[in-house]
Protein backbone atom coordinates (compact mmCIF):
# COMPACT_ATOMS: atom_id res chain seq x y z
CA UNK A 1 0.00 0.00 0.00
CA UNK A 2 1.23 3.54 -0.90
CA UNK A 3 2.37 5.19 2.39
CA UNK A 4 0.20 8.85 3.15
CA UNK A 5 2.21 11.57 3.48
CA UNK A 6 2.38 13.19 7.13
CA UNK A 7 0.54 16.02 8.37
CA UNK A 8 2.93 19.31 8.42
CA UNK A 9 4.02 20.20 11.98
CA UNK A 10 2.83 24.05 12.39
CA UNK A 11 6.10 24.81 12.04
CA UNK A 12 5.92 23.48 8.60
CA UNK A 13 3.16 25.41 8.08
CA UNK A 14 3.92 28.95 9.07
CA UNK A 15 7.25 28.39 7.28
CA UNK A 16 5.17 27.40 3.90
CA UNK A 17 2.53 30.19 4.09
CA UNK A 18 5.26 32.83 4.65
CA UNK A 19 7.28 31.27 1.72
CA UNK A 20 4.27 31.94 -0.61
CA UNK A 21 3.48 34.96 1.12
CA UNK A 22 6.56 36.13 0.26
CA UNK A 23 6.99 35.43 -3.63
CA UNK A 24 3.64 36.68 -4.10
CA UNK A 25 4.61 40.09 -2.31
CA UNK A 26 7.20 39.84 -4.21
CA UNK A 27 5.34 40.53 -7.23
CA UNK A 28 3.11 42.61 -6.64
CA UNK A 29 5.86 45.37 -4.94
CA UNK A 30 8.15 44.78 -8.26
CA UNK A 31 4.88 45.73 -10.49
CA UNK A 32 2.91 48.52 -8.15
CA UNK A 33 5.74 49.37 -6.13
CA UNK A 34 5.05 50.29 -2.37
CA UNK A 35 2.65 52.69 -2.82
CA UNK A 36 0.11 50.48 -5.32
CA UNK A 37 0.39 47.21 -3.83
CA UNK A 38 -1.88 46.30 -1.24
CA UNK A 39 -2.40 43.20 1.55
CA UNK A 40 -5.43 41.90 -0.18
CA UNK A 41 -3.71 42.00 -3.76
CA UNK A 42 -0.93 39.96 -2.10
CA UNK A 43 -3.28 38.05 -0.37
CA UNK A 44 -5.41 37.67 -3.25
CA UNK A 45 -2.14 36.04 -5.54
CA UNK A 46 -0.71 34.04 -2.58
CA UNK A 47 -3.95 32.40 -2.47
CA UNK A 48 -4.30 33.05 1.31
CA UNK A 49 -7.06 35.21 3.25
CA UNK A 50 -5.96 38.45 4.20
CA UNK A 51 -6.75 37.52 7.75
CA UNK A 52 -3.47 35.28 7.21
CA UNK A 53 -1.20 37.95 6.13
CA UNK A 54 -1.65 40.34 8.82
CA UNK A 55 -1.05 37.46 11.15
CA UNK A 56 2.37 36.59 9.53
CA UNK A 57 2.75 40.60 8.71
CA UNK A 58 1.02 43.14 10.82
CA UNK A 59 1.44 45.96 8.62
CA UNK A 60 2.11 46.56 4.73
CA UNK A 61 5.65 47.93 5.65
CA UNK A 62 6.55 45.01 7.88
CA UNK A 63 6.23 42.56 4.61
CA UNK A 64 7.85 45.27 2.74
CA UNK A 65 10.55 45.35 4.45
CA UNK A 66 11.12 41.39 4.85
CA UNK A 67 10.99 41.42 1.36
CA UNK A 68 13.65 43.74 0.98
CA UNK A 69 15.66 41.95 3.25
CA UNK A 70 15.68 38.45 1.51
CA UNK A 71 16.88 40.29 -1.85
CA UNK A 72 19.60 41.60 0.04
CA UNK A 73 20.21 38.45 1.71
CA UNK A 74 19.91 36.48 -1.44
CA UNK A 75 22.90 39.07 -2.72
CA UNK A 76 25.18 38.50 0.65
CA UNK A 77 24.96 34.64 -0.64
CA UNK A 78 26.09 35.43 -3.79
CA UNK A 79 29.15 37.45 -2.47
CA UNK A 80 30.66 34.19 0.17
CA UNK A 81 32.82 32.89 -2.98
CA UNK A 82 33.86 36.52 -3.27
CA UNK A 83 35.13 36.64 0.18
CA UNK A 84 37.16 33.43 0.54
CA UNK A 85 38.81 33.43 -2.99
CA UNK A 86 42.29 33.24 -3.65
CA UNK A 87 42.00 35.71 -6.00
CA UNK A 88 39.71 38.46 -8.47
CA UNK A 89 39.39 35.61 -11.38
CA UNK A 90 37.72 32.79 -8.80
CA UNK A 91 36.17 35.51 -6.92
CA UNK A 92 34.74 37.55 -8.93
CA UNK A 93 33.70 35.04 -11.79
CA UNK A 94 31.99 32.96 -9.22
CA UNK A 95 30.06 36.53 -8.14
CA UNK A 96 29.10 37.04 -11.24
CA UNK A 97 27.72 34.08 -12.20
CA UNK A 98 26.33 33.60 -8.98
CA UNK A 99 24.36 37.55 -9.03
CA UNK A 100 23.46 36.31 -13.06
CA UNK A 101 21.39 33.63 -11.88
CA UNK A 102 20.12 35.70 -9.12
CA UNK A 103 18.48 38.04 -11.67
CA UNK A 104 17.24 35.12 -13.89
CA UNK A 105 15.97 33.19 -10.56
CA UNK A 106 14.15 36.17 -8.82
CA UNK A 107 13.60 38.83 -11.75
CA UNK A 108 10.70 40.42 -9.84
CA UNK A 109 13.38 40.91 -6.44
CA UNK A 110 16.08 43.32 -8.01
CA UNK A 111 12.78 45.30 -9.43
CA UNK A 112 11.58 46.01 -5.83
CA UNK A 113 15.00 47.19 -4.79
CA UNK A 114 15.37 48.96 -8.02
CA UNK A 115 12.59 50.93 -7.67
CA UNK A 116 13.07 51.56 -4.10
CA UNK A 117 16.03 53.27 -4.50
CA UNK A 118 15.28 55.43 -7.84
CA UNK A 119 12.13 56.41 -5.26
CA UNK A 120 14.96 57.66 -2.57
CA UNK A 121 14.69 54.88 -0.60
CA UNK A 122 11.57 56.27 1.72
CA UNK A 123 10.92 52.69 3.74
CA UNK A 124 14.26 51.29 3.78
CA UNK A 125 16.94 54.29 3.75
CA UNK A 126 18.15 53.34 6.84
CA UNK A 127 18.70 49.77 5.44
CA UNK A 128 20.96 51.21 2.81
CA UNK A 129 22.65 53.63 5.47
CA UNK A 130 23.86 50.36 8.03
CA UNK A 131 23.51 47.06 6.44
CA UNK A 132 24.71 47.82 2.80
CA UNK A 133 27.74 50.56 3.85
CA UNK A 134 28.83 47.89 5.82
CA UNK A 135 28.91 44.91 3.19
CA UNK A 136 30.23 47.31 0.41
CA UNK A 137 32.68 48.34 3.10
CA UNK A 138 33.41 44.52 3.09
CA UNK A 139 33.73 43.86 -0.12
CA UNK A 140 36.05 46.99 -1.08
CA UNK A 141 38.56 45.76 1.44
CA UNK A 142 38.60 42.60 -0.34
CA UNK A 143 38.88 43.90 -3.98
CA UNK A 144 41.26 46.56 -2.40
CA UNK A 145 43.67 43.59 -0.87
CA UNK A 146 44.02 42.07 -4.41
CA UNK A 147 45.16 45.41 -5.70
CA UNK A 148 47.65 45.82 -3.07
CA UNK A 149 49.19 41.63 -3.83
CA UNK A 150 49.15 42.36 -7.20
CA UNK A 151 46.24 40.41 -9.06
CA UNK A 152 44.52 43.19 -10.75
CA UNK A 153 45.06 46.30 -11.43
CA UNK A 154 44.67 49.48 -9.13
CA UNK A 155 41.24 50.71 -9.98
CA UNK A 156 38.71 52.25 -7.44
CA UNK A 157 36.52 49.00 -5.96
CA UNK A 158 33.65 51.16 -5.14
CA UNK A 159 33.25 51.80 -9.08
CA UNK A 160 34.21 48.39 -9.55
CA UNK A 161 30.84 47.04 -7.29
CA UNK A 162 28.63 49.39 -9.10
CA UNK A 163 29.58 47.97 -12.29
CA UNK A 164 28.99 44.78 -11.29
CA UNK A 165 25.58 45.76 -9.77
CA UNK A 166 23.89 47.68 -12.86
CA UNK A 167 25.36 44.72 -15.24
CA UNK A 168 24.00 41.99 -13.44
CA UNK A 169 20.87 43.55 -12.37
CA UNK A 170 20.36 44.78 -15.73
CA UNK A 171 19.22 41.13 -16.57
CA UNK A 172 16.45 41.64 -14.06
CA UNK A 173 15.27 44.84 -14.40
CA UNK A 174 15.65 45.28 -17.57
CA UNK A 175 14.36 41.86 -18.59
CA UNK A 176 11.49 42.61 -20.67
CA UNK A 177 13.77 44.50 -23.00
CA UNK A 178 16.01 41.82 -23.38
CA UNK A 179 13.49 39.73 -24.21
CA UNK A 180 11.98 41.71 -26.68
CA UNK A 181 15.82 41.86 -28.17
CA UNK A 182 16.02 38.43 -28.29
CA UNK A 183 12.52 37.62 -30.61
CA UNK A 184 10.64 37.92 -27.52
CA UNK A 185 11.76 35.15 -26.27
CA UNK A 186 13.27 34.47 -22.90
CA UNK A 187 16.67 33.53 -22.80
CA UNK A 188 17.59 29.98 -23.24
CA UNK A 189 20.05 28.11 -21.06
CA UNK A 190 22.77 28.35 -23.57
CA UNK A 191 22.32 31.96 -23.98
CA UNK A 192 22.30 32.57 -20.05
CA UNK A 193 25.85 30.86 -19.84
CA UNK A 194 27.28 32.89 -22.96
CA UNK A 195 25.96 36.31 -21.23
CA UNK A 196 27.75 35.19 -17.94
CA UNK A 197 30.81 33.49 -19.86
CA UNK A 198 30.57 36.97 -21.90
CA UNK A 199 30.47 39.86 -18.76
CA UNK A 200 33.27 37.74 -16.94
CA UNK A 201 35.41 37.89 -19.65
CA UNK A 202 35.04 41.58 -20.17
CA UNK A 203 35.37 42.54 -16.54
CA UNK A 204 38.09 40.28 -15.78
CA UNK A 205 40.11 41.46 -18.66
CA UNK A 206 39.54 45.42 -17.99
CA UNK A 207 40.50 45.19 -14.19
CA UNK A 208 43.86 43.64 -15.55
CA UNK A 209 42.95 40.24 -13.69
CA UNK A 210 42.84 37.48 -16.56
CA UNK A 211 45.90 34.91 -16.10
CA UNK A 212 47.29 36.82 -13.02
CA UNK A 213 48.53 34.49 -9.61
């Protein structure tokens, strides 16, 4: 006899209901931004009363800003290869690819942030004013240390991040125009691996760091 599956604990189930909770708020910030979206839209696409939301998420700017902060965690993931490699080429190839898939895996996350900040950042300025000076902080040091042993050349690393950012985002935000460049079609596997074998190859070769040990 085919064995039932077991009944979710209720920590199973608050951890599923905030999971769809949050893709669908997801959404509907990245297309209405802050301002349009509202519980019962999210509620309404999550497939959950609204009762459930404001049980999970007492306010609109509560979910907001949990949303906000699993983006920005998603990114911190994407930067531990940067941190322990040897070097710019494993380090920053592995961040690239790794941000690339970011924006092809979660299109509608980098949108939210996106428009967040070309809004001036009203719900989560002081987000950007702690939590990202201190990983860009981070991560300068890092590109900054390479400089000084010799594996790239010695550019500025805050210009450096920001290229990185608005290239790899650009697959996100800007994904409906690629789309439309490409037959309107979304990209296929083989073209997602050319545009990240493509932007490594350009970056890595402009900060001097191709073939260096």
């Amino acid at each position: 006899m085919p064995q039932t599956a077991r009944p979710l604990s209720k920590k199973e189930i608050r951890q599923e209901n905030e999971r769809v909770i949050l893709e669908a708020a997801e959404k509907v910030f990245a297309e209405a931004g802050f301002g349009g979206a509202t519980m019962q839209l999210i509620a309404d696409l999550a497939g959950l009363p609204k009762a459930n939301l404001h049980y999970y998420f007492p306010t609109k700017e509560a979910l907001y800003r949990e949303v906000v902060q699993k983006i920005f965690q998603n990114w911190l993931k994407a930067a531990d290869a940067f941190d322990e490699a040897p070097g710019p080429v494993e380090g920053i190839g592995a961040y690239i690819d790794a941000k690339m898939e970011i924006s092809r895996q979660h299109p509608a996350g980098s949108k939210v942030w996106a428009s967040e900040v070309m809004h001036r950042a009203p719900v989560i300025q002081d987000y950007l004013e702690t939590t990202l000076v201190e990983w860009t902080d981070g991560r300068m040091a890092v590109i900054q240390r390479w400089i000084d042993e010799g594996k790239m050349d010695p550019i500025d690393p805050r210009h450096l991040l920001y290229m990185l950012w608005a290239t790899t985002q650009h697959y996100a935000d800007f994904g409906h125009q690629i789309e439309t460049l490409n037959d309107g079609a979304a990209l296929s596997d083989a073209q997602w691996e050319a545009a990240k074998a493509t932007i490594k190859s350009i970056i890595l070769a402009g900060i001097g760091a191709t073939g260096r040990h």
